[in-house]
PDB file of N, CA and C in Angstrom:
ATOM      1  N   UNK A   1      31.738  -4.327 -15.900  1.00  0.00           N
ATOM      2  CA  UNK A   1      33.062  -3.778 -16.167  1.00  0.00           C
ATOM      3  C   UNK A   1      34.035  -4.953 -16.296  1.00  0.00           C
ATOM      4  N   UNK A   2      34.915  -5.101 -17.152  1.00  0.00           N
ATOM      5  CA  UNK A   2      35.636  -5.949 -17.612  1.00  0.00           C
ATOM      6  C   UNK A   2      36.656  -5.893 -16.239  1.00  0.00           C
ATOM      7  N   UNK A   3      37.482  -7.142 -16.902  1.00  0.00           N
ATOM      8  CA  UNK A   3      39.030  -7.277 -15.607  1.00  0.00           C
ATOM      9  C   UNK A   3      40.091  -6.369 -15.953  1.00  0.00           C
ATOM     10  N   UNK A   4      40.277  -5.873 -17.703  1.00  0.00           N
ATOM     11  CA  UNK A   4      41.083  -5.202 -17.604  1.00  0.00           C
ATOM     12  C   UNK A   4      41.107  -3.829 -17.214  1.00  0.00           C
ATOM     13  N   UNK A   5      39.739  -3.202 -17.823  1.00  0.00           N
ATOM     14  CA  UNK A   5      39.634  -1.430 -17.329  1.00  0.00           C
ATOM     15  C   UNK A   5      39.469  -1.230 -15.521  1.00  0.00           C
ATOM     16  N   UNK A   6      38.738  -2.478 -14.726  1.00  0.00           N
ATOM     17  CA  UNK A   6      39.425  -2.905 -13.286  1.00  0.00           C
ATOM     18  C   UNK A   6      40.652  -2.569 -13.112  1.00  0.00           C
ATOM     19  N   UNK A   7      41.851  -3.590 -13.565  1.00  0.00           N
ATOM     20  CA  UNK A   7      43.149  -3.321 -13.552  1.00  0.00           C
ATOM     21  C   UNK A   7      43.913  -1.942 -13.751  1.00  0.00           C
ATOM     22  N   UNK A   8      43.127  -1.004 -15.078  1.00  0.00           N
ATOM     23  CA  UNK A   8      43.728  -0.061 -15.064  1.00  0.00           C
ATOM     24  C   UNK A   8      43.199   1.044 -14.252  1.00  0.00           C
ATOM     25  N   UNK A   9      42.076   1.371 -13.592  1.00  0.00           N
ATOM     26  CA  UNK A   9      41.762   2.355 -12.780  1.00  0.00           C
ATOM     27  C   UNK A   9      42.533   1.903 -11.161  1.00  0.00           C
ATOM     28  N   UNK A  10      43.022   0.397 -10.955  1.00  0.00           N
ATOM     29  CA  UNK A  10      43.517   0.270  -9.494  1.00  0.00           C
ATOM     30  C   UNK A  10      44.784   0.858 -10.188  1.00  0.00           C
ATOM     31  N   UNK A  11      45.717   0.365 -11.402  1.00  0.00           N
ATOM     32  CA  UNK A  11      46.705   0.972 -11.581  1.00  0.00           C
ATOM     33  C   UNK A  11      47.046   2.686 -11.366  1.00  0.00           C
ATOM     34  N   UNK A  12      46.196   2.967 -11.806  1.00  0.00           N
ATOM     35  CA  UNK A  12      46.238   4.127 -11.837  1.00  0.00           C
ATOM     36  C   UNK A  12      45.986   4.946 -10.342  1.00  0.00           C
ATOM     37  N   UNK A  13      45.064   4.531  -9.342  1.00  0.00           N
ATOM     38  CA  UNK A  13      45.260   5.150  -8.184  1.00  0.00           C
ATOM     39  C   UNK A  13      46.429   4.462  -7.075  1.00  0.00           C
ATOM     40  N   UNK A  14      46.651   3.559  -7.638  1.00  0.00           N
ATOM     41  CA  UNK A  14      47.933   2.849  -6.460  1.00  0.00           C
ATOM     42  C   UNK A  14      49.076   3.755  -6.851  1.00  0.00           C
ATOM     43  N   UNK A  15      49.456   3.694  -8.141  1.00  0.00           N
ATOM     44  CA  UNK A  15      50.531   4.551  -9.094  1.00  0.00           C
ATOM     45  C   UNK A  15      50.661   5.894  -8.667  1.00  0.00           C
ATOM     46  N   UNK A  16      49.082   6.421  -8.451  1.00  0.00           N
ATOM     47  CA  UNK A  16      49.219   8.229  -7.588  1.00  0.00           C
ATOM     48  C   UNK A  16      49.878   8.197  -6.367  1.00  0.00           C
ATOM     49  N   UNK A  17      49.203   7.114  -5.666  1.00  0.00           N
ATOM     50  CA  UNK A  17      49.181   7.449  -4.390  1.00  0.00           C
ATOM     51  C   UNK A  17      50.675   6.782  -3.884  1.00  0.00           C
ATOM     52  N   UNK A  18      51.564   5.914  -4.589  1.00  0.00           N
ATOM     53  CA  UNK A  18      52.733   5.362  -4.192  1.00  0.00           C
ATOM     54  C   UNK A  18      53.747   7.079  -4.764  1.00  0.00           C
ATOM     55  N   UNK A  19      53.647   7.610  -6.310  1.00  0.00           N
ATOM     56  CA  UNK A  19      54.483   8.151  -6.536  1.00  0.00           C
ATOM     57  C   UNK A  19      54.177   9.431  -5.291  1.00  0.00           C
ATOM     58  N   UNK A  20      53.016  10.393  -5.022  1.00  0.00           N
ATOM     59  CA  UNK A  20      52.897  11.036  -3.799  1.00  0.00           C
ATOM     60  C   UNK A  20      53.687  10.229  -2.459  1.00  0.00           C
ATOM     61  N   UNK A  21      52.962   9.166  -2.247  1.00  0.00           N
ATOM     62  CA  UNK A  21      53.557   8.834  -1.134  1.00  0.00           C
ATOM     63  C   UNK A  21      55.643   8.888  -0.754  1.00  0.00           C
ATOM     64  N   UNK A  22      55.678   8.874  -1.952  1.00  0.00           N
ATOM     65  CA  UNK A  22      57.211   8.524  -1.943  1.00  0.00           C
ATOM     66  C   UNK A  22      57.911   9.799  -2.084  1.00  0.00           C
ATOM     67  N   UNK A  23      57.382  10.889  -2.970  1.00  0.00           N
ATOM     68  CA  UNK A  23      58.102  12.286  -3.342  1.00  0.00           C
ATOM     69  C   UNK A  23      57.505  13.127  -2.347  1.00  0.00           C
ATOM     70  N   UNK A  24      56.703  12.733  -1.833  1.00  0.00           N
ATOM     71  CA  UNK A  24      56.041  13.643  -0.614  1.00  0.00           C
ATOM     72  C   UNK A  24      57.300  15.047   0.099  1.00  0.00           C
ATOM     73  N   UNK A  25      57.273  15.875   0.343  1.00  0.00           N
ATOM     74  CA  UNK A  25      58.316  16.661   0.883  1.00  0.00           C
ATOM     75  C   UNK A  25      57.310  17.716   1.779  1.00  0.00           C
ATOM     76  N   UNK A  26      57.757  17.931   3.060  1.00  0.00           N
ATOM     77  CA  UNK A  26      57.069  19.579   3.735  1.00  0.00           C
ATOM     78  C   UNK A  26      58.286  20.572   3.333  1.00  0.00           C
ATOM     79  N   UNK A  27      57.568  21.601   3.945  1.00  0.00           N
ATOM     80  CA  UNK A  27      58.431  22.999   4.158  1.00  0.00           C
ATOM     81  C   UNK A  27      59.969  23.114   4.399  1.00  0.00           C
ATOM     82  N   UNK A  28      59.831  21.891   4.711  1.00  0.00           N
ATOM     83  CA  UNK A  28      61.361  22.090   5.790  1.00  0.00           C
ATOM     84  C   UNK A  28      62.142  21.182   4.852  1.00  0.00           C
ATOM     85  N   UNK A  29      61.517  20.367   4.277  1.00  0.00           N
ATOM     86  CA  UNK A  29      62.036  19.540   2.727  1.00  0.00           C
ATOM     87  C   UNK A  29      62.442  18.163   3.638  1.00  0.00           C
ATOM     88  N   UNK A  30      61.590  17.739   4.528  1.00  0.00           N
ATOM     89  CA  UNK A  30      61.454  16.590   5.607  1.00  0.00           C
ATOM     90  C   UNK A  30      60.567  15.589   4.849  1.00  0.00           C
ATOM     91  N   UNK A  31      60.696  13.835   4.810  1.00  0.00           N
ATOM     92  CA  UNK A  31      59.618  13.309   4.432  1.00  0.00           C
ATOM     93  C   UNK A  31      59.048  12.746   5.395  1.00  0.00           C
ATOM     94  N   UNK A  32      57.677  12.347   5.399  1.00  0.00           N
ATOM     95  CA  UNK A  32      56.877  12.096   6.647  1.00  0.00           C
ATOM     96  C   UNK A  32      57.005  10.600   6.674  1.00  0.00           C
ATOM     97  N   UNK A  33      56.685   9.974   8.114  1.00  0.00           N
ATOM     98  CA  UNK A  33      57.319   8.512   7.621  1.00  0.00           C
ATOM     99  C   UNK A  33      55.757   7.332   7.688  1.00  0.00           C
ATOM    100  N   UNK A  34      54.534   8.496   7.709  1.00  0.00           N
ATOM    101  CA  UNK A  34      53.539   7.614   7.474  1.00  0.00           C
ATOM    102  C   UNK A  34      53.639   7.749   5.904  1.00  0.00           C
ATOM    103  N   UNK A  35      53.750   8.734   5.303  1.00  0.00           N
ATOM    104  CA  UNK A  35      53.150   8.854   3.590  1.00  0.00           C
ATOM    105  C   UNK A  35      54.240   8.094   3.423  1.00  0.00           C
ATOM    106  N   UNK A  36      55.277   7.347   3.890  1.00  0.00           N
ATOM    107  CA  UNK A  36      56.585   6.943   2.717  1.00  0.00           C
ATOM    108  C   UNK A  36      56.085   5.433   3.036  1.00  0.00           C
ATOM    109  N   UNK A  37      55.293   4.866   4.102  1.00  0.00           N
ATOM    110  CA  UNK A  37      55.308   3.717   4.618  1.00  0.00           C
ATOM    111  C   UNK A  37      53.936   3.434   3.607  1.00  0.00           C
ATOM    112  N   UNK A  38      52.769   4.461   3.603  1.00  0.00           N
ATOM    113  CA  UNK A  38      52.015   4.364   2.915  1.00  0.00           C
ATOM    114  C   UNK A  38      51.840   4.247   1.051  1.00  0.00           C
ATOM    115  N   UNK A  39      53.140   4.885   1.299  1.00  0.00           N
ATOM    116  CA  UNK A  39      53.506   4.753  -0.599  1.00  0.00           C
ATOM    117  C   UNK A  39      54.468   3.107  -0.594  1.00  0.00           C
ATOM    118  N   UNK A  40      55.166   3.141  -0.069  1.00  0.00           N
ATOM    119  CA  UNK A  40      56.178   1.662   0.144  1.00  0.00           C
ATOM    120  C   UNK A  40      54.436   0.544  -0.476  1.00  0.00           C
ATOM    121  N   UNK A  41      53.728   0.379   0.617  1.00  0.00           N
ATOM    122  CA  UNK A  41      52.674  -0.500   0.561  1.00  0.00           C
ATOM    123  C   UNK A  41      51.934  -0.242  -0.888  1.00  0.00           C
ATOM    124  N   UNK A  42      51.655   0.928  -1.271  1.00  0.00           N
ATOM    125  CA  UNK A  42      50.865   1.328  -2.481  1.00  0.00           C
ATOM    126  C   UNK A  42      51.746   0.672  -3.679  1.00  0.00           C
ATOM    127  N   UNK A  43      52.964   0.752  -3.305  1.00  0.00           N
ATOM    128  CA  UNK A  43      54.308   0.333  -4.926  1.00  0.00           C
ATOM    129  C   UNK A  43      54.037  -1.358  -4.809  1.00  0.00           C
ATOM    130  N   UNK A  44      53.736  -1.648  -3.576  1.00  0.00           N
ATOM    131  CA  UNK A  44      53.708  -3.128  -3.507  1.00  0.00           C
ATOM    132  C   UNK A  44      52.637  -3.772  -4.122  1.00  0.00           C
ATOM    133  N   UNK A  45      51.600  -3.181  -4.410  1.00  0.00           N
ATOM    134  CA  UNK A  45      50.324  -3.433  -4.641  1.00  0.00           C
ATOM    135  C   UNK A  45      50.367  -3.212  -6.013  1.00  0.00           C
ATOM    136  N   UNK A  46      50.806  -2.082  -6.315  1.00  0.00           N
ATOM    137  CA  UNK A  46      50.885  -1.692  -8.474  1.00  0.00           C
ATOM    138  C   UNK A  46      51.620  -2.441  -8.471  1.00  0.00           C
ATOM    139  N   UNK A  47      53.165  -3.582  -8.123  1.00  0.00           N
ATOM    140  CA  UNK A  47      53.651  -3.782  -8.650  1.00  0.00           C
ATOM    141  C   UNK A  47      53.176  -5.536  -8.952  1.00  0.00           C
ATOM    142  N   UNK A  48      52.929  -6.008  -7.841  1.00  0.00           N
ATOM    143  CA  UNK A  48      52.100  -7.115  -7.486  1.00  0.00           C
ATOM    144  C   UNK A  48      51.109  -6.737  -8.638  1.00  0.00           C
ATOM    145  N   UNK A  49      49.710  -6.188  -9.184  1.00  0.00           N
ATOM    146  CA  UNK A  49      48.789  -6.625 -10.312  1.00  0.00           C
ATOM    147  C   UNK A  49      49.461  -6.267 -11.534  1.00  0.00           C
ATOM    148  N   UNK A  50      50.373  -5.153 -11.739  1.00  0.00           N
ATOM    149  CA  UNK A  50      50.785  -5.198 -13.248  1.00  0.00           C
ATOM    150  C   UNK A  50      51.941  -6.374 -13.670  1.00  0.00           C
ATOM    151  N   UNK A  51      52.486  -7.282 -12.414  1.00  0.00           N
ATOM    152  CA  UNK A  51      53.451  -7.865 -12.947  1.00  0.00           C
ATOM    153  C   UNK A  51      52.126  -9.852 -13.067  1.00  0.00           C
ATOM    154  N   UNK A  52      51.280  -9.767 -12.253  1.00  0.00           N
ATOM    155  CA  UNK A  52      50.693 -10.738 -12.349  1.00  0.00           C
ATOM    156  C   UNK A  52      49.581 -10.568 -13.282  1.00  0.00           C
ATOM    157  N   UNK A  53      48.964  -9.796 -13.205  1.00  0.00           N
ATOM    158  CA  UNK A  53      48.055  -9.443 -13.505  1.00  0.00           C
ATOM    159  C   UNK A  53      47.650  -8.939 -15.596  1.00  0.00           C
ATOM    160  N   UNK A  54      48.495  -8.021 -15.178  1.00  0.00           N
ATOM    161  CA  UNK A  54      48.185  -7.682 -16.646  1.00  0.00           C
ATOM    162  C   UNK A  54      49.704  -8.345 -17.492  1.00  0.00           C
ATOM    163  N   UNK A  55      50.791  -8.246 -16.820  1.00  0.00           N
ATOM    164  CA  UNK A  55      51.631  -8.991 -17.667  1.00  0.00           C
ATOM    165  C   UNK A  55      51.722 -10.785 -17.826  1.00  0.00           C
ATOM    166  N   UNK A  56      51.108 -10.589 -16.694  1.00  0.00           N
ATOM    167  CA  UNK A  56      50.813 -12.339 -16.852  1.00  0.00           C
ATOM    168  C   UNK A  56      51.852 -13.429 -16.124  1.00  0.00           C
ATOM    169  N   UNK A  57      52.757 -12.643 -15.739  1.00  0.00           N
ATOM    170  CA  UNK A  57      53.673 -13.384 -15.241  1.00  0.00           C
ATOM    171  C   UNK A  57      53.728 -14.131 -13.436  1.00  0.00           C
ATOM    172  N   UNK A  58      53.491 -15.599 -13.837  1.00  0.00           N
ATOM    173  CA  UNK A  58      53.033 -16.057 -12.870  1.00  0.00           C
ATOM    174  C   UNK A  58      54.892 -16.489 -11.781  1.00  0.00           C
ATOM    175  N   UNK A  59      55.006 -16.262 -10.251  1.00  0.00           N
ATOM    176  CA  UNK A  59      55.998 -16.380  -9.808  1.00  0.00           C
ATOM    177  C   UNK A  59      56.624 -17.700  -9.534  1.00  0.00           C
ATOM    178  N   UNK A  60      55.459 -18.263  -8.670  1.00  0.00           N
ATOM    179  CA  UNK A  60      55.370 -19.644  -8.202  1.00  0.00           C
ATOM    180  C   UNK A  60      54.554 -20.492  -8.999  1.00  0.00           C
TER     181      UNK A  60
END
């Protein structure tokens, strides 16, 4: 399996699991503060390989 179709299947489950983690809502329209801590970390991670990774853009 190549590096890029790699890149796009992590994209794609970090991307689920940050936008869930973040819009998450219960009954009571409360957000939980493991799924928001768990999506926070997930956005960090899609944003970290699509900005290094597939766009190429190196920081340091």
């Amino acid at each position: 399996m190549d590096e890029t179709l790699k890149n796009i299947i992590f994209l794609a489950i970090t991307g689920f699991v940050a936008y869930h983690g973040l819009t998450y809502r219960d009954e009571e329209g409360e957000s939980d503060f493991v799924r928001l801590l768990f999506g926070c970390i997930a956005l960090l991670f899609f944003l970290r390989v699509f900005i290094v990774d597939v766009l190429g853009i190196e920081i340091f």
